[in-house]
C-alpha atoms as a PDB file:
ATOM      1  CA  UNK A   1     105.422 109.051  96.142  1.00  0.00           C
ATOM      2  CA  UNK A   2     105.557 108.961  99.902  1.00  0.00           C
ATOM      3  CA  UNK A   3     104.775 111.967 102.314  1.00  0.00           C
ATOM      4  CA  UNK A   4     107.092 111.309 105.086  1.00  0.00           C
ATOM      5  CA  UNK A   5     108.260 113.405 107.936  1.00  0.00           C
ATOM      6  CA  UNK A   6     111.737 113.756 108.562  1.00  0.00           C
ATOM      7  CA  UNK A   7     112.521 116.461 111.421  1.00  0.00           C
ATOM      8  CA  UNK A   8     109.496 118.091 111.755  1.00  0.00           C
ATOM      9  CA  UNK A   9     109.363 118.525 107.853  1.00  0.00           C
ATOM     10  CA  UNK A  10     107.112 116.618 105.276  1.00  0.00           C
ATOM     11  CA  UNK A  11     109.511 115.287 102.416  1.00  0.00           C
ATOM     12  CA  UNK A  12     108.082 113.567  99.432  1.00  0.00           C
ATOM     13  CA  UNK A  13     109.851 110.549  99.035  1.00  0.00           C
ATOM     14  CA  UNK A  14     110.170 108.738  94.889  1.00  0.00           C
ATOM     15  CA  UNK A  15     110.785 104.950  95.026  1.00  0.00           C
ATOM     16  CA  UNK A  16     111.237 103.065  91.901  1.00  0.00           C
ATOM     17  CA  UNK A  17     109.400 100.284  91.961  1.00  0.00           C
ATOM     18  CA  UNK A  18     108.879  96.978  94.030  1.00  0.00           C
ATOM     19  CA  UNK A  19     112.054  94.763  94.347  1.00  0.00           C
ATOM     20  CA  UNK A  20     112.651  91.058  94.848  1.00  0.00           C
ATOM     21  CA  UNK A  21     115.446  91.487  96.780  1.00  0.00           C
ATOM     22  CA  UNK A  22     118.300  94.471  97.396  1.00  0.00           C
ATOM     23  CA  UNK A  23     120.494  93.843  94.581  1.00  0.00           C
ATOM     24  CA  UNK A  24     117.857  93.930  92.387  1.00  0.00           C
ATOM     25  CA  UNK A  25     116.653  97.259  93.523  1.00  0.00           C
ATOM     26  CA  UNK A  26     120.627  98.272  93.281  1.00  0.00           C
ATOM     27  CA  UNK A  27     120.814  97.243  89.607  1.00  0.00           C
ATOM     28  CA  UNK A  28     117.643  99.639  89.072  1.00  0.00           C
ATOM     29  CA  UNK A  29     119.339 101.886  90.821  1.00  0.00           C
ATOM     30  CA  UNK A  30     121.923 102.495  88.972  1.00  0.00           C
ATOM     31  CA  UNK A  31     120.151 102.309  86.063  1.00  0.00           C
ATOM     32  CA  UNK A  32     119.058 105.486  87.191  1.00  0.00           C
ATOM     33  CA  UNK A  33     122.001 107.527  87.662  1.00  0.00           C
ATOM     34  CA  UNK A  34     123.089 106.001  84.174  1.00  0.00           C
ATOM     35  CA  UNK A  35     119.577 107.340  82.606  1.00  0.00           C
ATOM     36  CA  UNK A  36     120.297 110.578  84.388  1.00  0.00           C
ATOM     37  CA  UNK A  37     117.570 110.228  86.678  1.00  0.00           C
ATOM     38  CA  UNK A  38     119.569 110.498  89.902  1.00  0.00           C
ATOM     39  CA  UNK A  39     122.306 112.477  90.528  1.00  0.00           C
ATOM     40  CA  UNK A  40     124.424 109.065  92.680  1.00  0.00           C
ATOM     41  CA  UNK A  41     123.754 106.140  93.696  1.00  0.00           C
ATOM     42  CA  UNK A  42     123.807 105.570  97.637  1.00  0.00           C
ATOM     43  CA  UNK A  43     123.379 102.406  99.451  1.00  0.00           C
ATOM     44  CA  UNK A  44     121.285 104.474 102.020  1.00  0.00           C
ATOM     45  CA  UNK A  45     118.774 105.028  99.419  1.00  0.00           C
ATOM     46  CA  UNK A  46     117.740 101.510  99.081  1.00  0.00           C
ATOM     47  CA  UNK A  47     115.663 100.464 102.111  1.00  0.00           C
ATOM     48  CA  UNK A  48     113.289  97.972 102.595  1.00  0.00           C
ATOM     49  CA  UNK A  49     109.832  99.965 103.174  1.00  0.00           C
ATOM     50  CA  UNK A  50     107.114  96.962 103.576  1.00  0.00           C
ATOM     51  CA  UNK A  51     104.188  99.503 104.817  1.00  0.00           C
ATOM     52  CA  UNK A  52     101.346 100.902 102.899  1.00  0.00           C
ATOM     53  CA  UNK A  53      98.012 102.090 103.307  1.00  0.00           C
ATOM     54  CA  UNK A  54      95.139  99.327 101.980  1.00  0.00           C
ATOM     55  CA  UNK A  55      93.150 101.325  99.688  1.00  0.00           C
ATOM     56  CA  UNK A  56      91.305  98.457  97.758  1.00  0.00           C
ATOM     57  CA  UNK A  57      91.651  94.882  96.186  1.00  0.00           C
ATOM     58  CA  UNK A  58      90.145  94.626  93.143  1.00  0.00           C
ATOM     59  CA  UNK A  59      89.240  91.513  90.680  1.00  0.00           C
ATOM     60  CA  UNK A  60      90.389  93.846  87.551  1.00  0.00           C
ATOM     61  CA  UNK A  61      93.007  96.127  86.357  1.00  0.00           C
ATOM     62  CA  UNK A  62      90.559  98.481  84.971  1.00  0.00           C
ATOM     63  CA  UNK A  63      88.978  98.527  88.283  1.00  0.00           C
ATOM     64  CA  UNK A  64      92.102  99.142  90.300  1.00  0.00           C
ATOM     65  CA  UNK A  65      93.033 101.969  88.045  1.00  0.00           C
ATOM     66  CA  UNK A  66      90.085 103.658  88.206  1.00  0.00           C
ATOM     67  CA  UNK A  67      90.374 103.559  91.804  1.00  0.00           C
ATOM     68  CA  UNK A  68      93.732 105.243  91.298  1.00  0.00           C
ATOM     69  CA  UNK A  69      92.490 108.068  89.156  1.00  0.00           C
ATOM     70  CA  UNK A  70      89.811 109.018  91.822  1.00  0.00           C
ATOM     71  CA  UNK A  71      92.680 109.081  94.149  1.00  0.00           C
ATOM     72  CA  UNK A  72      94.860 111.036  92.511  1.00  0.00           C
ATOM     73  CA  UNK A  73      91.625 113.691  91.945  1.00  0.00           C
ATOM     74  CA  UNK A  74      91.830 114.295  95.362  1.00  0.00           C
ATOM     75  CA  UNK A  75      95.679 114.736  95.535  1.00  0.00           C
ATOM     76  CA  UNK A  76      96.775 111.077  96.960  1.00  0.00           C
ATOM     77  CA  UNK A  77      99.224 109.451  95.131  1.00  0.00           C
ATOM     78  CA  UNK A  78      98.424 105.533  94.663  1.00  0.00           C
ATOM     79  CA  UNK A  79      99.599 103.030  93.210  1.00  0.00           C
ATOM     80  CA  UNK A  80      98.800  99.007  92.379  1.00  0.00           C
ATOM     81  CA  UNK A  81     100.165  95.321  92.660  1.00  0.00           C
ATOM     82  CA  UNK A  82      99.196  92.398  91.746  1.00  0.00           C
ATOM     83  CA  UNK A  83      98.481  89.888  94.517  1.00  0.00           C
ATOM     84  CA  UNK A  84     100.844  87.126  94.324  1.00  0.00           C
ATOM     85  CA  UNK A  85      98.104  84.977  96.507  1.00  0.00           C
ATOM     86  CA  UNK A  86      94.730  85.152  94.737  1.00  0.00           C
ATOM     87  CA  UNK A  87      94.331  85.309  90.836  1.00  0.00           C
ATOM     88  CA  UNK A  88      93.325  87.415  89.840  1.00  0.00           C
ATOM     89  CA  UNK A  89      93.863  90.725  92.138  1.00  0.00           C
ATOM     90  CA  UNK A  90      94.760  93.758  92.080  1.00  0.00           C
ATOM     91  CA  UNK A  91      95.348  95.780  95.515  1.00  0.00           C
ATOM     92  CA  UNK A  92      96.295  99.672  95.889  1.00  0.00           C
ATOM     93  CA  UNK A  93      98.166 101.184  97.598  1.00  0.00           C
ATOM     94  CA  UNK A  94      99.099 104.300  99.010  1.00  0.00           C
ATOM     95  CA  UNK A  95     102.676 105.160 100.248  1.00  0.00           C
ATOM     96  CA  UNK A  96     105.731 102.332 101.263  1.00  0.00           C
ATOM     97  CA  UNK A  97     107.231 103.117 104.475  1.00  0.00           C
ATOM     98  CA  UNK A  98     109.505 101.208 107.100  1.00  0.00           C
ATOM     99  CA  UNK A  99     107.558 102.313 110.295  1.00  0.00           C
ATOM    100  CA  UNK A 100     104.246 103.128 111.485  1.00  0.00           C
ATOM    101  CA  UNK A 101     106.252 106.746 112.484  1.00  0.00           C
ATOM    102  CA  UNK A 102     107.007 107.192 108.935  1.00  0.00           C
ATOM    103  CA  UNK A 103     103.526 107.000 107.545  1.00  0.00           C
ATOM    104  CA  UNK A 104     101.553 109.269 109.564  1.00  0.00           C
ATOM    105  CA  UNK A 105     101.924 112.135 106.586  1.00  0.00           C
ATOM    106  CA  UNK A 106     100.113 109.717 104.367  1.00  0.00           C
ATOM    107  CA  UNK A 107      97.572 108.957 107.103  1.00  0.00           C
ATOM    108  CA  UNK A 108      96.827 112.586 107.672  1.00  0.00           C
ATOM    109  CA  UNK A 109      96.251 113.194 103.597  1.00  0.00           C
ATOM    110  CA  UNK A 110      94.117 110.235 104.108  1.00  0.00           C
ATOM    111  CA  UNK A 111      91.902 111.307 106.843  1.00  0.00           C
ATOM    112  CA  UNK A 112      91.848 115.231 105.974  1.00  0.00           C
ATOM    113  CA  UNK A 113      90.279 113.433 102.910  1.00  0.00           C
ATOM    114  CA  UNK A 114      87.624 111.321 104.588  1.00  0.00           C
ATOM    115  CA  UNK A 115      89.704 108.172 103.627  1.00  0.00           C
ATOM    116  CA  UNK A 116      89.774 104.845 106.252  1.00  0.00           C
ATOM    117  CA  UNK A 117      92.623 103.174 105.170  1.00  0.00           C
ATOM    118  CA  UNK A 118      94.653 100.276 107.141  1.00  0.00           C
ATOM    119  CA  UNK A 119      98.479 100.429 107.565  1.00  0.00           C
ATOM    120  CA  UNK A 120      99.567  97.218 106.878  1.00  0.00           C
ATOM    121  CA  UNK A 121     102.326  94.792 105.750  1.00  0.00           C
ATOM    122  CA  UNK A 122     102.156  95.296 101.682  1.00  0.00           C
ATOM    123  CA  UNK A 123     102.376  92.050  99.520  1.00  0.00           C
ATOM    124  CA  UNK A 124     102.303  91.675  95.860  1.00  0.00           C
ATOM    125  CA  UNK A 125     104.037  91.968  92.462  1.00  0.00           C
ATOM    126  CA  UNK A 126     104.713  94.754  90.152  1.00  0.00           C
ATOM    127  CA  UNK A 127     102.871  94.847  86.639  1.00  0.00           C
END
């Protein structure tokens, strides 16, 4: 989930999941609609969002997750990968955005909760 402001509005943006590439996130997609999940599929609605809020590497699962639930306690929605570099880690991560612009919803949850967290360029795979 991904606060994002669209127009002066905060929208809460639902991806599905980290992609390899577009036609994989297309397939999944799809899958969607089929599953009755979403209502159509629209090419629109698969973008590339690379951006995310560092909110912790960790050496464990268990320790990632239970950085998640203290997260979540406080009303930020998180969420973790598994670093494709180092073995083994476990990074969180809060929002996935295409611009700087787009995140500042999910930096303002962040700081009204006394949360430092870096904007950067997201890497990692999917559990």
């Amino acid at each position: 989930v991904s606060p994002t402001p669209v127009r002066g509005r905060v929208y809460y943006r639902v991806f599905a999941g980290v992609h390899e590439d577009r036609l994989d996130a297309l397939a999944a997609m799809e899958v969607l609609v089929a599953d009755g999940h979403k209502r159509v599929a629209k090419l629109w609605d698969v973008r590339p969002v690379r951006l995310a809020y560092d909110l912790g590497t960790f050496d464990s699962l268990k320790g990632a997750t239970g950085r998640i639930r203290a997260l979540s306690a406080d009303g930020i929605p998180a969420y973790v990968l598994r670093d494709s570099a180092e073995a083994p880690a476990y990074r969180v991560f809060a929002g996935a955005y295409e611009s700087e612009e787009a995140a500042t919803a999910m930096g303002d949850m962040l700081e009204s909760n006394k949360l430092s967290a870096e904007l950067i360029s997201r890497s990692g795979v999917a559990l």
